[in-house]
N, C-alpha and C. Protein backbone atom coordinates (compact mmCIF):
# COMPACT_ATOMS: atom_id res chain seq x y z
N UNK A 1 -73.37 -157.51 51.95
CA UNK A 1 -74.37 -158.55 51.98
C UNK A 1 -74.87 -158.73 53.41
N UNK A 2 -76.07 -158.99 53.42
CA UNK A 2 -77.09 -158.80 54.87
C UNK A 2 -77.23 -160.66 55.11
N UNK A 3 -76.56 -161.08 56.37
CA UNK A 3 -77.03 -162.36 57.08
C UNK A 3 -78.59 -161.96 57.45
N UNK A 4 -79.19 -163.89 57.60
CA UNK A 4 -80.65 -163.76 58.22
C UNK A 4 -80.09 -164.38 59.71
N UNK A 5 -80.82 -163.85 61.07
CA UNK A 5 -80.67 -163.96 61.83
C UNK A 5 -81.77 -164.50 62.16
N UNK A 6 -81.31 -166.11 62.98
CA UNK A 6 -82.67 -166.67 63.48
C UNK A 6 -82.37 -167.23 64.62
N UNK A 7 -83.33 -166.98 65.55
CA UNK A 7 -83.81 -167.68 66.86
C UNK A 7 -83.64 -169.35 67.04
N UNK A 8 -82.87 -169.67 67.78
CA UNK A 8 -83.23 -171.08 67.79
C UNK A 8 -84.55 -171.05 68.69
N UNK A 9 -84.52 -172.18 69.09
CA UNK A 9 -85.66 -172.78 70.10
C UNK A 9 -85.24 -172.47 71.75
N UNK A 10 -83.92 -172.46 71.75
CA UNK A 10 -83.08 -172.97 73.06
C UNK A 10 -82.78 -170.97 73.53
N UNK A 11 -82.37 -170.83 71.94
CA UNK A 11 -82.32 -169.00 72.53
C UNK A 11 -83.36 -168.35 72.80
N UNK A 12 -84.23 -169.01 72.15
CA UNK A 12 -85.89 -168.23 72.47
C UNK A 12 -86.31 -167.86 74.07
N UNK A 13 -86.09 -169.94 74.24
CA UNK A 13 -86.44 -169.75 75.95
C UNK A 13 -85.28 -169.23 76.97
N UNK A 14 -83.65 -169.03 76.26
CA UNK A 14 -83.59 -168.06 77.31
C UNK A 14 -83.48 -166.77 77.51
N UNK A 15 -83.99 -166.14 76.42
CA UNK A 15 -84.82 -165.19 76.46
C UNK A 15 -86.14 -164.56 77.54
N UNK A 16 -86.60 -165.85 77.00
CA UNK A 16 -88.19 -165.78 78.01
C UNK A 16 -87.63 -165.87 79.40
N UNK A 17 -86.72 -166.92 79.69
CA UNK A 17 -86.49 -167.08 81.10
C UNK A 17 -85.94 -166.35 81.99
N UNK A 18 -84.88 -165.34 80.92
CA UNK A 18 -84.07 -164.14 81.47
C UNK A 18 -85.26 -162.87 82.09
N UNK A 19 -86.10 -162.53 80.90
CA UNK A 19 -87.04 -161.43 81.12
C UNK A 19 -87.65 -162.14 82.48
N UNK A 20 -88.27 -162.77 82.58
CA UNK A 20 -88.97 -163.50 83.48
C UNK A 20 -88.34 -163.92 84.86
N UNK A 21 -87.05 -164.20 84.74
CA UNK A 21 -86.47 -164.19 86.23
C UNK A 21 -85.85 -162.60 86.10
N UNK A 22 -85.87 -161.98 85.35
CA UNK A 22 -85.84 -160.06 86.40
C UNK A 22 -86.82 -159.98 86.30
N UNK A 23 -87.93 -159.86 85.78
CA UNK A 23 -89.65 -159.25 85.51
C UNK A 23 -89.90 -159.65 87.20
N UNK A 24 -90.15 -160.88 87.67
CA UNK A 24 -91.00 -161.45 88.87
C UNK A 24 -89.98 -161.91 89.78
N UNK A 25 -89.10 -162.58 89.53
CA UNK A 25 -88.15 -162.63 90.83
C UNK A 25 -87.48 -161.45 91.31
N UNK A 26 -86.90 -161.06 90.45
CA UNK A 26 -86.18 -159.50 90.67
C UNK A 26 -87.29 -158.01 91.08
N UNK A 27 -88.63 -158.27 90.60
CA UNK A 27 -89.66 -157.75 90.68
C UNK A 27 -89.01 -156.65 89.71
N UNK A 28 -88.63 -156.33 88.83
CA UNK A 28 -88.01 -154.97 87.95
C UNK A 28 -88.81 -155.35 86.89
N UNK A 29 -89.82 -155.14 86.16
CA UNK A 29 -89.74 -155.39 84.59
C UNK A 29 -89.66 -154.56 83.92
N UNK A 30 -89.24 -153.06 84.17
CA UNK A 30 -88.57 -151.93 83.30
C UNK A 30 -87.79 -152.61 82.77
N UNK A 31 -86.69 -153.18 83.87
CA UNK A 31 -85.24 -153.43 83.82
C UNK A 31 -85.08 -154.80 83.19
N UNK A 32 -86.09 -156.14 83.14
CA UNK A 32 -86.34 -156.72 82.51
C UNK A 32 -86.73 -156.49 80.99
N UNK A 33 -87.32 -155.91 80.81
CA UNK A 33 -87.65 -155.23 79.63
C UNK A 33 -86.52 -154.59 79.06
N UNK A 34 -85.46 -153.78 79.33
CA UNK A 34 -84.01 -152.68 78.33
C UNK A 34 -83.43 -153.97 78.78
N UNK A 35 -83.50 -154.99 79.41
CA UNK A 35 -82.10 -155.74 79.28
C UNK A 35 -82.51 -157.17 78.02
N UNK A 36 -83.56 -157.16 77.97
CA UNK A 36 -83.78 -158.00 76.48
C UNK A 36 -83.66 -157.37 75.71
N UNK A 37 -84.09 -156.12 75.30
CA UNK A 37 -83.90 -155.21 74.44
C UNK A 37 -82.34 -154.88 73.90
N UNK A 38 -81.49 -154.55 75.22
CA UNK A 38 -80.16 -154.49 74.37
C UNK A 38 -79.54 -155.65 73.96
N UNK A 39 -80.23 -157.11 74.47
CA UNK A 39 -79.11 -158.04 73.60
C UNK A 39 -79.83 -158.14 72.30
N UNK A 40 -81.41 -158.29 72.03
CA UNK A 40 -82.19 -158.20 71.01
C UNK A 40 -81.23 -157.43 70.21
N UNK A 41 -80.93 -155.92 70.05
CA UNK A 41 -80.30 -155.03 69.54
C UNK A 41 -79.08 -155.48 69.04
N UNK A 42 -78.09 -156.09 70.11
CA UNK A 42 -76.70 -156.52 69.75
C UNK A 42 -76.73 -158.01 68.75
N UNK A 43 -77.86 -158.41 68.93
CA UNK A 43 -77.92 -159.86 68.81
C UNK A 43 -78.09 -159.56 66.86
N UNK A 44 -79.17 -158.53 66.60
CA UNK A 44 -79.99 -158.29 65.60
C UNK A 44 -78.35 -157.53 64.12
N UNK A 45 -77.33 -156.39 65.27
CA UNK A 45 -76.33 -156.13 64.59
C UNK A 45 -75.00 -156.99 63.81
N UNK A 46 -75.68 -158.90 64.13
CA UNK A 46 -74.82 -159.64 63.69
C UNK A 46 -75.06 -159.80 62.00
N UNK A 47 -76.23 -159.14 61.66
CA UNK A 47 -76.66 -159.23 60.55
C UNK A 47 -75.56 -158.57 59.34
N UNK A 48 -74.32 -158.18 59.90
CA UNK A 48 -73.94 -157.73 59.10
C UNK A 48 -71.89 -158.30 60.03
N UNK A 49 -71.24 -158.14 59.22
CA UNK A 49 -69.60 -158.82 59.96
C UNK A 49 -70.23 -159.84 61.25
N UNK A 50 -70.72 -160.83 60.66
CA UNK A 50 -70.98 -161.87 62.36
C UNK A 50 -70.11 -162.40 62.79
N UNK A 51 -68.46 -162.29 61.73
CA UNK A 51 -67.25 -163.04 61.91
C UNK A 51 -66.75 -162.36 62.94
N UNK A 52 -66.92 -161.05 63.34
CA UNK A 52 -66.09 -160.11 63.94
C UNK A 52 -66.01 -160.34 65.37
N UNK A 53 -66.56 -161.40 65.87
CA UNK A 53 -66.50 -162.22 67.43
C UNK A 53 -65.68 -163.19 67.69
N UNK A 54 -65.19 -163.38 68.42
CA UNK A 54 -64.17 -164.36 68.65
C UNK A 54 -64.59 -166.12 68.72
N UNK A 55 -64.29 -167.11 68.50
CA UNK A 55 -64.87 -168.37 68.41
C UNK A 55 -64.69 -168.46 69.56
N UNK A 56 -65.66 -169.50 70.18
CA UNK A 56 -65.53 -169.88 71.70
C UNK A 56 -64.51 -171.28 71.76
N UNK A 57 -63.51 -171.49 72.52
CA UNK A 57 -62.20 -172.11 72.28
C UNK A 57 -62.51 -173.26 72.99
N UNK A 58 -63.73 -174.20 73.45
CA UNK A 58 -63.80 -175.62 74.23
C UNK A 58 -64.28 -176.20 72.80
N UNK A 59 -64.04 -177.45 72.75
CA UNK A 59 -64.60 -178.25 71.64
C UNK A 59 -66.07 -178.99 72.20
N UNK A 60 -66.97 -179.41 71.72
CA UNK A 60 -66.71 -179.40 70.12
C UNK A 60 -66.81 -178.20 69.42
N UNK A 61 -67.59 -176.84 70.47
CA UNK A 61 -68.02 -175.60 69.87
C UNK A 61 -66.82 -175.31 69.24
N UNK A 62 -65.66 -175.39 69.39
CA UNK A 62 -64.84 -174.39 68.37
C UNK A 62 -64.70 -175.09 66.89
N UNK A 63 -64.84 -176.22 66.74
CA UNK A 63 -64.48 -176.68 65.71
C UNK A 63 -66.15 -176.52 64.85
N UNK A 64 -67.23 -176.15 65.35
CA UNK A 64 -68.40 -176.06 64.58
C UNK A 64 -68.23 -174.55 64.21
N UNK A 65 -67.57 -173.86 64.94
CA UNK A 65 -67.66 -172.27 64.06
C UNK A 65 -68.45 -171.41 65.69
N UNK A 66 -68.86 -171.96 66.13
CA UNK A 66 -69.86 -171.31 67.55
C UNK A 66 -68.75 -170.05 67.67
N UNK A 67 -69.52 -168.86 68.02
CA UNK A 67 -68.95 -167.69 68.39
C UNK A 67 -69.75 -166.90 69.50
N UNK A 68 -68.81 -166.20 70.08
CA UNK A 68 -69.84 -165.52 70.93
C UNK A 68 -69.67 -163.99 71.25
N UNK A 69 -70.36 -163.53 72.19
CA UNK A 69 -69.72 -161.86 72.47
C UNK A 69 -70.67 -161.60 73.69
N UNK A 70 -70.64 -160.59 74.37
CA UNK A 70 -71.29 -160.15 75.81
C UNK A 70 -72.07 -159.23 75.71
N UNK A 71 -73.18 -158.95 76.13
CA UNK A 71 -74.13 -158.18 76.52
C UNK A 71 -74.51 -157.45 77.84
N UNK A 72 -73.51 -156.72 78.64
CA UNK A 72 -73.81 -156.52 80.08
C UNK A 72 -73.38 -157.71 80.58
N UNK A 73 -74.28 -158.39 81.32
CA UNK A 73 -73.63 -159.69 81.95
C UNK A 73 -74.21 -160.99 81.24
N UNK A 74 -74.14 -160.70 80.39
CA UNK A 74 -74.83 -162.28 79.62
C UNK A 74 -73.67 -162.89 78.47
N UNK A 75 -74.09 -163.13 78.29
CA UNK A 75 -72.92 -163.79 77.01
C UNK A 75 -74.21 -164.23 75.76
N UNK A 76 -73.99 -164.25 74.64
CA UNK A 76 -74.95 -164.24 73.38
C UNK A 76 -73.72 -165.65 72.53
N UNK A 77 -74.12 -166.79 72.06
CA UNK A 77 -73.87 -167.96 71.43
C UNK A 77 -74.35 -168.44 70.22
N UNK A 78 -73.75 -167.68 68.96
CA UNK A 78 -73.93 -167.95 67.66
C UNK A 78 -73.21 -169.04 66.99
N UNK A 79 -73.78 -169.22 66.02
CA UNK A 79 -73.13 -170.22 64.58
C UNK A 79 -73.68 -169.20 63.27
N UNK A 80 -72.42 -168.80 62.63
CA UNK A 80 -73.03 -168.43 61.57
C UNK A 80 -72.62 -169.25 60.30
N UNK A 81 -73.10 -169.65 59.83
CA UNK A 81 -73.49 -170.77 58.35
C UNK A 81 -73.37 -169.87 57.43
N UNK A 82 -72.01 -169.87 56.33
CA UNK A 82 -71.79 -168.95 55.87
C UNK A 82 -72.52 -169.18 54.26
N UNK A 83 -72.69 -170.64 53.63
CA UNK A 83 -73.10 -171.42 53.02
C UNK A 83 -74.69 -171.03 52.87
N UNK A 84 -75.49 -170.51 53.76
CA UNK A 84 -76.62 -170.23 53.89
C UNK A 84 -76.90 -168.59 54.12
N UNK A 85 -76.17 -168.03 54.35
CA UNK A 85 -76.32 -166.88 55.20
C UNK A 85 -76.92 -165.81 56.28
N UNK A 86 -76.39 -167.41 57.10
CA UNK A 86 -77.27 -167.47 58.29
C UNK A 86 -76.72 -167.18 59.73
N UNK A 87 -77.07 -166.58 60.87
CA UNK A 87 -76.76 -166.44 61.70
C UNK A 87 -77.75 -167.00 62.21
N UNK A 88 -77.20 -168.22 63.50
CA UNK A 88 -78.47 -169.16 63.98
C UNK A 88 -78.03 -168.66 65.64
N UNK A 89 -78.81 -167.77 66.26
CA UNK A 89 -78.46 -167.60 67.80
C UNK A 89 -78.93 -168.89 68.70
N UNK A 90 -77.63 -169.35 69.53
CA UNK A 90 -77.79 -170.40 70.01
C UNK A 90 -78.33 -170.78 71.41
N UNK A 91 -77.91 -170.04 72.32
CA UNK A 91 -77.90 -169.66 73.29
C UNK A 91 -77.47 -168.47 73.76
N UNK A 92 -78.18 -168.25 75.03
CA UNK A 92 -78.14 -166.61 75.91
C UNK A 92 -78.18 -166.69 77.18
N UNK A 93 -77.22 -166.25 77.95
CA UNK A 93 -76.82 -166.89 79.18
C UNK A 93 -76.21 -165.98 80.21
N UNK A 94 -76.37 -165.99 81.68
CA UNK A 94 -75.71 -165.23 82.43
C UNK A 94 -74.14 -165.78 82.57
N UNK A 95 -73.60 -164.81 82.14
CA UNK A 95 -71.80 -165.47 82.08
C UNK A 95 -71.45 -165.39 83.61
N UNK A 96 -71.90 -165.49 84.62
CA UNK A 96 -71.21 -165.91 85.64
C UNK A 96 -71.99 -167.51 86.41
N UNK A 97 -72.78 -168.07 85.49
CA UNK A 97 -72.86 -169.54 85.75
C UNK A 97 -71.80 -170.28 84.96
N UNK A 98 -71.75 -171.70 85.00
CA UNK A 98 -70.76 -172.54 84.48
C UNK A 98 -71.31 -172.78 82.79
N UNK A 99 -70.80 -171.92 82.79
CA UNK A 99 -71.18 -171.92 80.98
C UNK A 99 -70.56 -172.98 80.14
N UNK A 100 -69.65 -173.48 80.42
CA UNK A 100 -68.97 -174.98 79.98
C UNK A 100 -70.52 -176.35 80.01
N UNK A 101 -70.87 -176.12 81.15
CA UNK A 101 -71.98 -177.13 81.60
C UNK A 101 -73.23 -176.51 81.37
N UNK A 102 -73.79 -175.81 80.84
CA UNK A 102 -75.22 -174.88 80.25
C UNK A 102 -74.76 -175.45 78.35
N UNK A 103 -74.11 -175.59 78.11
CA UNK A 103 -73.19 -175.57 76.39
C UNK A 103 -73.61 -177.23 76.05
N UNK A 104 -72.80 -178.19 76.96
CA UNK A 104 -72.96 -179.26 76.89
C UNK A 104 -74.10 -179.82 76.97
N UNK A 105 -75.13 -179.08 77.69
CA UNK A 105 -76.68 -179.44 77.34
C UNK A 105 -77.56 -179.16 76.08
N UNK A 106 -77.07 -178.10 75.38
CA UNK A 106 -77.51 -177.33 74.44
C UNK A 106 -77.39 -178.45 73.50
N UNK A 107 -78.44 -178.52 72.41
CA UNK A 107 -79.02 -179.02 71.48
C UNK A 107 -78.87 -178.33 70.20
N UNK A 108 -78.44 -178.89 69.26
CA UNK A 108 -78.24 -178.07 67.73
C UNK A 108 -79.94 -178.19 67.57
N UNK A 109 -81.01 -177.23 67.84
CA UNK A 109 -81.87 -176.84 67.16
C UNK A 109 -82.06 -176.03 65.97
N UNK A 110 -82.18 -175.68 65.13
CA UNK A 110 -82.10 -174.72 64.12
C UNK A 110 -83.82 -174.52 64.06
């Protein structure tokens, strides 16, 4: 059985913000460009075992189901809703900021 994988609002923009701080700050947008692309890719393969990631262990995320996994240097922040069969990407993030304090801002958008 095939999960639907959807974009929040919050993963969208950091998406945009990632491409966009390598595209023009970094001045690379090749490299901007394959590095959205492979989490797009990794992000898109949850469509199928999304359980197969480890839960992220701070509360309240662990007790909602939040899971996550790495992309190069980013980290990728799911909920999958098994009830629906849904994979809702939550956030997308460089894992060497304080990802504890980027989490606690985050908003359940769906």
């Amino acid at each position: 059985m095939s999960w639907k994988v959807v974009y929040t609002a919050g993963a969208r923009r950091d998406l945009r913000g990632l491409y966009t701080y390598i595209a023009e700050e970094l001045c690379a947008p090749e490299t901007a460009a394959g590095q959205v692309g492979r989490i797009m890719e990794r992000i898109r393969s949850l469509s199928e075992m999304p359980m197969r990631y480890r839960l992220y262990d701070d509360e309240p995320w662990h007790g909602r189901g939040m899971r996550f996994f790495p992309v190069d240097n980013y980290l990728v922040f799911y909920l999958p809703e098994e009830t629906e069969n849904k994979v809702y990407v939550i956030r997308i993030m460089y894992g060497g900021r304080d990802v504890q304090r980027q989490l606690e801002d985050t908003k359940m958008e769906y």
